[in-house]
Protein backbone atom coordinates (compact mmCIF):
# COMPACT_ATOMS: atom_id res chain seq x y z
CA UNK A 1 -116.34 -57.32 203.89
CA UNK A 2 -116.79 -53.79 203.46
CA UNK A 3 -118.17 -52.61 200.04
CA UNK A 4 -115.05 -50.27 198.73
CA UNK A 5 -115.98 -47.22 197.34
CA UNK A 6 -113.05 -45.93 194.87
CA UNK A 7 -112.45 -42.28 195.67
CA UNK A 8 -111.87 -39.92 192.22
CA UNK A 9 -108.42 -39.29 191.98
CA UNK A 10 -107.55 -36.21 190.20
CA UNK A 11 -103.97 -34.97 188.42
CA UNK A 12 -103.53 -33.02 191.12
CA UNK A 13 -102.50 -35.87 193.87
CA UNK A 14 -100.38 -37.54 192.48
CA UNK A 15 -97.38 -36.28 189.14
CA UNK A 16 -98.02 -37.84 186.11
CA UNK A 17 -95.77 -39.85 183.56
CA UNK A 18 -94.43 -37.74 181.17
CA UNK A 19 -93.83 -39.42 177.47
CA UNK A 20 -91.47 -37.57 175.56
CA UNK A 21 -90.99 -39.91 172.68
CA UNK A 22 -93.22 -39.48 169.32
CA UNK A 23 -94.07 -41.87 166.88
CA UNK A 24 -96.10 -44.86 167.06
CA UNK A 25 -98.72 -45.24 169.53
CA UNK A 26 -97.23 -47.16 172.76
CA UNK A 27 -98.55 -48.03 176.38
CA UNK A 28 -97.96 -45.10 178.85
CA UNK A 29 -96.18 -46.12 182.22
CA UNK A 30 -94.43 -44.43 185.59
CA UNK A 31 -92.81 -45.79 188.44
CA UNK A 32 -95.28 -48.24 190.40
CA UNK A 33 -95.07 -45.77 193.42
CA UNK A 34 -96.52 -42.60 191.21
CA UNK A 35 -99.27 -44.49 190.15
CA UNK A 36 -102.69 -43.13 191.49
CA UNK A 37 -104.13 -46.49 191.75
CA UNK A 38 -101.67 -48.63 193.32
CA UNK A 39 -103.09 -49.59 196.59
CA UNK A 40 -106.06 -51.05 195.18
CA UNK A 41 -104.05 -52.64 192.44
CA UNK A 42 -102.41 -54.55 195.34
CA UNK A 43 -105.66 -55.86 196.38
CA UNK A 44 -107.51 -57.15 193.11
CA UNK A 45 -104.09 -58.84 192.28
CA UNK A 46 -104.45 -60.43 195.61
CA UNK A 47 -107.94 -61.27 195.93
CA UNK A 48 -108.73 -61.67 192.12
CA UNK A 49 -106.61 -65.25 192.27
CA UNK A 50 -108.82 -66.91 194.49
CA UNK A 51 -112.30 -65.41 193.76
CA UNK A 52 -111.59 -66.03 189.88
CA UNK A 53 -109.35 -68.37 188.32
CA UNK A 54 -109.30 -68.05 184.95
CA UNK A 55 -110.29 -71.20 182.84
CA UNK A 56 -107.00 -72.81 181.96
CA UNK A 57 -106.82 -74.21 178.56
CA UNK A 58 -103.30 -73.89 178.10
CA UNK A 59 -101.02 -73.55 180.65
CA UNK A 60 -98.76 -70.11 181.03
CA UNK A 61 -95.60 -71.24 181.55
CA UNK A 62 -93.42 -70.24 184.50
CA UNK A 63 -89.87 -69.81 183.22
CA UNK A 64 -88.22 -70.73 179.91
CA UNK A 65 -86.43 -73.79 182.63
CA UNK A 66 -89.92 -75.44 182.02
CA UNK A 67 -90.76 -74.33 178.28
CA UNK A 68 -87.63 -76.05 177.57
CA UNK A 69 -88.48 -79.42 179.38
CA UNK A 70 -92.16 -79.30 177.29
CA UNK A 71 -90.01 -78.48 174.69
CA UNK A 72 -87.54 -81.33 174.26
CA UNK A 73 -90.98 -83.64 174.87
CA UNK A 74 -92.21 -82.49 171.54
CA UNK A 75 -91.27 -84.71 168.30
CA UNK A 76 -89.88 -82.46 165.64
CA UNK A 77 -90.18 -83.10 162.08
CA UNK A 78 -87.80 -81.70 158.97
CA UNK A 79 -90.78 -79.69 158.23
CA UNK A 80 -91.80 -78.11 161.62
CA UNK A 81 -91.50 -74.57 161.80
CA UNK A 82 -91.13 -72.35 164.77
CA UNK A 83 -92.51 -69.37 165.69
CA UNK A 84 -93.01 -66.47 168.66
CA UNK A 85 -96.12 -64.74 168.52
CA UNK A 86 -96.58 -61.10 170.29
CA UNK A 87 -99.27 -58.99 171.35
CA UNK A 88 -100.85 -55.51 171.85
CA UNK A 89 -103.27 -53.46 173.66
CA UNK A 90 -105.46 -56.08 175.91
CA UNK A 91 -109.01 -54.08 175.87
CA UNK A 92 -110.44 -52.91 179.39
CA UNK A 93 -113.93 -52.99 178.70
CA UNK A 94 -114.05 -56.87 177.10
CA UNK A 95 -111.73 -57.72 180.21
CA UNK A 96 -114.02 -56.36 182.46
CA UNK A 97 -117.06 -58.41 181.19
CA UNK A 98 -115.06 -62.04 181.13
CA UNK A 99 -114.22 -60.49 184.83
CA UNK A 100 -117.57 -60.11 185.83
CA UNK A 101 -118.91 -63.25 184.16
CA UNK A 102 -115.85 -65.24 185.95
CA UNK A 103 -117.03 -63.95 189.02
CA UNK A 104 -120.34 -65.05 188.75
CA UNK A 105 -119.54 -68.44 187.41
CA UNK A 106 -117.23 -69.13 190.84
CA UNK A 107 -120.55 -68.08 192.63
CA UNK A 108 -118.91 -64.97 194.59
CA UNK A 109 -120.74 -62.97 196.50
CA UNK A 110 -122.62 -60.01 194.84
CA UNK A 111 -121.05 -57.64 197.69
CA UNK A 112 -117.37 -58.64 197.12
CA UNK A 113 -118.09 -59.10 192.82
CA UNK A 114 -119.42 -55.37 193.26
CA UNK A 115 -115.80 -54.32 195.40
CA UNK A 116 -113.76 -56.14 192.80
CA UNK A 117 -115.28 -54.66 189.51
CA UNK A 118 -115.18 -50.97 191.75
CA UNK A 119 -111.88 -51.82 191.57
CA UNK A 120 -111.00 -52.58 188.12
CA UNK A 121 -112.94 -49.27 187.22
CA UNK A 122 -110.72 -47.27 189.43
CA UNK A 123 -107.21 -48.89 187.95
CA UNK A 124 -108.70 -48.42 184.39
CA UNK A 125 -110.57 -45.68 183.96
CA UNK A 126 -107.88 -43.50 186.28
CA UNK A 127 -104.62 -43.86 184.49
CA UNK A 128 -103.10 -40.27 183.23
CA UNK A 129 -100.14 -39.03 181.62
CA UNK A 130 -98.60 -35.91 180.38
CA UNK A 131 -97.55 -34.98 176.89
CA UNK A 132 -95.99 -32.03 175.63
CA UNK A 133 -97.47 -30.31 178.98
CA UNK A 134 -100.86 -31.45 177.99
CA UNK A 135 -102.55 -34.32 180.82
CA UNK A 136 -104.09 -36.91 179.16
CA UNK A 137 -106.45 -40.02 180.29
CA UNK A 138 -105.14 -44.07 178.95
CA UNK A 139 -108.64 -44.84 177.21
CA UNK A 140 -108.21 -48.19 176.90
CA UNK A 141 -105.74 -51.17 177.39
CA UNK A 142 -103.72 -52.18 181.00
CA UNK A 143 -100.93 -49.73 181.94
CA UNK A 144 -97.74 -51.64 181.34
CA UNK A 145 -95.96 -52.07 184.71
CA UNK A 146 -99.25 -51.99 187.06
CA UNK A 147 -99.27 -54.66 190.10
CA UNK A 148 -102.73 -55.68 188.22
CA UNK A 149 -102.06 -55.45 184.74
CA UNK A 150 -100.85 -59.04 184.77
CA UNK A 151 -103.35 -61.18 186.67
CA UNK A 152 -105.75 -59.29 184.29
CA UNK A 153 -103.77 -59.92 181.37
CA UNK A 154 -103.97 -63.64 182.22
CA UNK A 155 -107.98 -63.51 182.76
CA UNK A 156 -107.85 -62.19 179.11
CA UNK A 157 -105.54 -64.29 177.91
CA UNK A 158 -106.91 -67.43 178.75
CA UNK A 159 -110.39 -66.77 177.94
CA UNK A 160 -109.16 -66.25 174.32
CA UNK A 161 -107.51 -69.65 174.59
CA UNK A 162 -109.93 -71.19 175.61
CA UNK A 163 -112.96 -70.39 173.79
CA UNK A 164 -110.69 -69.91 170.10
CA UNK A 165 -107.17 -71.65 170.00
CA UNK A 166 -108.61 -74.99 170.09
CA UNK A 167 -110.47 -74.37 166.87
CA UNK A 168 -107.22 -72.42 165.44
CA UNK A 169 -104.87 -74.88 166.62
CA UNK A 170 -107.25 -77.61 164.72
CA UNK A 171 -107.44 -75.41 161.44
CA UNK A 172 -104.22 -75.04 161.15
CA UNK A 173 -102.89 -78.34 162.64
CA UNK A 174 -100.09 -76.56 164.89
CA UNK A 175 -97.47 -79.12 166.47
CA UNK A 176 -97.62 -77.01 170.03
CA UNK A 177 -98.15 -73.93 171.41
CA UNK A 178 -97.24 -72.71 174.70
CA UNK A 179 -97.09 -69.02 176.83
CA UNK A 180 -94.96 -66.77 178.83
CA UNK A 181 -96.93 -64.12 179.77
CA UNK A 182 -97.14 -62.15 176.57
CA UNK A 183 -94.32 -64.19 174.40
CA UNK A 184 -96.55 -67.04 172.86
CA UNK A 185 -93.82 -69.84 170.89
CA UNK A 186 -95.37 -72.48 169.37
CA UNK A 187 -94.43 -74.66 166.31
CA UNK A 188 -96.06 -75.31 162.93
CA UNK A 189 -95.85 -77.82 160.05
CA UNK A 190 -95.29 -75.69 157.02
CA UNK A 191 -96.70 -78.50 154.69
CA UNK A 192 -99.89 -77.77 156.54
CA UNK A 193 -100.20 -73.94 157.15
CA UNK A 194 -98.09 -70.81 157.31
CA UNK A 195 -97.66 -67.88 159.77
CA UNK A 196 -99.29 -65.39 157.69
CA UNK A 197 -102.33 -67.44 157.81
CA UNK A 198 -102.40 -68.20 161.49
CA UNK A 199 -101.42 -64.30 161.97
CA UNK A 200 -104.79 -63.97 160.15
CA UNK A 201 -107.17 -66.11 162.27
CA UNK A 202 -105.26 -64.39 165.03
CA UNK A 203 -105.92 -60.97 164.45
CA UNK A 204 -109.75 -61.59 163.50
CA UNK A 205 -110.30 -62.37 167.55
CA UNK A 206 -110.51 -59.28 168.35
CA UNK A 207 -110.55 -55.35 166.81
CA UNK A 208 -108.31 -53.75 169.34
CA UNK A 209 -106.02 -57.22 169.81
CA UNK A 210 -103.02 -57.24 167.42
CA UNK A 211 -100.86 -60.04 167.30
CA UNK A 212 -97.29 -60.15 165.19
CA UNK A 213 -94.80 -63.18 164.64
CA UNK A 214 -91.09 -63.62 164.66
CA UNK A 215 -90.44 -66.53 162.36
CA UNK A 216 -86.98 -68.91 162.87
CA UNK A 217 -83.85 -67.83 160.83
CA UNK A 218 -81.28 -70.95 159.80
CA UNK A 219 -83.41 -72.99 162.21
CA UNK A 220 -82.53 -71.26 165.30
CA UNK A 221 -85.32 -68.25 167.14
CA UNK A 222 -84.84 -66.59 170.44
CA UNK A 223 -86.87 -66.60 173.09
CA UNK A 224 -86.66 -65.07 176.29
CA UNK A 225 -83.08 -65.92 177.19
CA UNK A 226 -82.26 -68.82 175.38
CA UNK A 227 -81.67 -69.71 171.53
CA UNK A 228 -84.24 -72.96 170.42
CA UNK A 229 -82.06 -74.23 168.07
CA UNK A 230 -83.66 -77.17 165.55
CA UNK A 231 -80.88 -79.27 163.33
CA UNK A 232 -83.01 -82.22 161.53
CA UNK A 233 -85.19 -83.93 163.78
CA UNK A 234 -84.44 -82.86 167.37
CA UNK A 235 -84.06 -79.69 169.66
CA UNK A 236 -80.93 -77.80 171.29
CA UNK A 237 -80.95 -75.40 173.66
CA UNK A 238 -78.31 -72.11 173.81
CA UNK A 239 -77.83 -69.04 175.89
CA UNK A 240 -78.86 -65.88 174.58
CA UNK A 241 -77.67 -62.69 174.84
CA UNK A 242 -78.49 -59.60 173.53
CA UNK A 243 -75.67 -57.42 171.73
CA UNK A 244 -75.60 -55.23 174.64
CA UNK A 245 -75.25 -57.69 177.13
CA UNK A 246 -72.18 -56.67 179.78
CA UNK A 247 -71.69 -59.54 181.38
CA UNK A 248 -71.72 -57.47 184.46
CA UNK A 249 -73.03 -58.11 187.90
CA UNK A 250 -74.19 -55.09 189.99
CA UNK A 251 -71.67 -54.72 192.88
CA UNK A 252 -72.99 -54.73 196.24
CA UNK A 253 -72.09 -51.27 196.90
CA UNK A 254 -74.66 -50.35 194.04
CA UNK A 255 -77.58 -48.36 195.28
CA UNK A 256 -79.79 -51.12 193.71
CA UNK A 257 -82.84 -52.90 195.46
CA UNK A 258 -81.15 -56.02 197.70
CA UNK A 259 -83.50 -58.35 195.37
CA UNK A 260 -81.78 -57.60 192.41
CA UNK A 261 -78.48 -58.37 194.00
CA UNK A 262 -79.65 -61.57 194.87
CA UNK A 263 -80.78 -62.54 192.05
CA UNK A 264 -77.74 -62.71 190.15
CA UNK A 265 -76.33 -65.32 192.50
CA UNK A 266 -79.48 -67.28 192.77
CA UNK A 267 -79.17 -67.37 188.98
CA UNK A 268 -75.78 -68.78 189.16
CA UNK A 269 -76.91 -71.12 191.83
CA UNK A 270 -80.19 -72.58 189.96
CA UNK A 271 -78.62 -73.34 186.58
């Protein structure tokens, strides 16, 4: 394989996002196809997942279909609690290293490990913006809606898991915790801990990782697009809806991509 050598990319070749909003401090992002990197974001998500799995402690889980099924295997007590946990800024430079040290441990070639991490430089280090007319450079964290922000999310993720929720999980005695990509619900005995303590542990892991915690009201929390409901000692499951849900499906005269069209009826035909 040919050693890629990431060409510098400048403001000038491609237009950069402009953020307009004020206030506090959020995750630039543009359109997938304005983004200076995206080619080679295509390739490290592709070839990252089978140089490098990521150590799986506990499994991400695919759809809230299958959070539900784990869900209603879980024996719930009058006093079990639940709770979604949320996160912030993943840090580059920390990612990088568990990268490079995943690499190594799956025994990939120092010619393709030196491509990959070229890579990762070139998606990190090369993400600009514009504010108030001013171009500006992403220091640090994954740009939200980049092809590799979520396989390296995951890398992240799971080393975190699995080298400090065991211990945490053990502290605090939790019930179960699970994942969907960045929405982490899991369930608590409040004879035995709180969620401002686990918040606590949480946000010790590391400086630039914040997490915050969405605790159930009248025994019922949302997550993703259902409502967990939990009357005395077992589970039910609702559809949620936000308050500015249409109940509308795009017609198919809508200048929408053909996959979002679809997806409405494969919706109605899965469930």
């Amino acid at each position: 394989m040919e050693v890629y050598k990431p060409k510098p990319i400048s403001p000038h070749h491609t237009r950069p996002h402009k953020i307009t909003q004020t206030g506090p401090a959020h995750m630039p992002s543009r359109k997938l196809e304005e983004r200076p990197s995206l080619q080679t974001a295509q390739i490290i998500n592709t070839e990252n997942k089978g140089t490098c799995p990521p150590p799986i402690c506990f499994q991400c889980k695919k759809n809230s279909a299958q959070l539900i099924q784990d869900l209603k295997k879980t024996p719930i007590q009058p006093s079990h609690t639940f709770a979604s946990l949320d996160y912030s800024n993943i840090p580059a430079a920390e990612t990088r290293h568990i990268l490079n040290n995943s690499l190594q441990n799956n025994m990939v070639e120092p010619k393709i490990r030196h491509e990959l991490l070229a890579r990762y430089d070139t998606i990190t280090k090369q993400n600009f913006f514009s504010f108030k007319q001013h171009i500006h450079i992403q220091t640090d964290g994954l740009a939200m809606g980049a092809l590799s922000s979520s396989i390296l999310s995951e890398i992240f993720l799971q080393h975190v898991e699995h080298t400090h929720i065991p211990h945490l999980s053990m502290k605090h005695k939790l019930v179960n915790y699970f994942r969907f990509v960045d929405d982490i619900p899991h369930i608590f005995d409040y004879n035995n801990t709180d969620i401002q303590s686990i918040l606590t542990n949480l946000n010790t892991l590391h400086p630039n990782l914040k997490f915050t915690a969405e605790i159930e009201h009248n025994n019922a929390i949302n997550f993703l697009d259902t409502t967990i409901h939990k009357p005395q000692d077992n589970i039910k499951i609702s559809i949620y809806r936000k308050p500015t849900f249409t109940d509308t499906i795009i017609p198919n005269t809508s200048n929408h991509p053909s996959k979002h069209k679809y997806a409405a009826v494969w919706f109605l035909h899965t469930n």
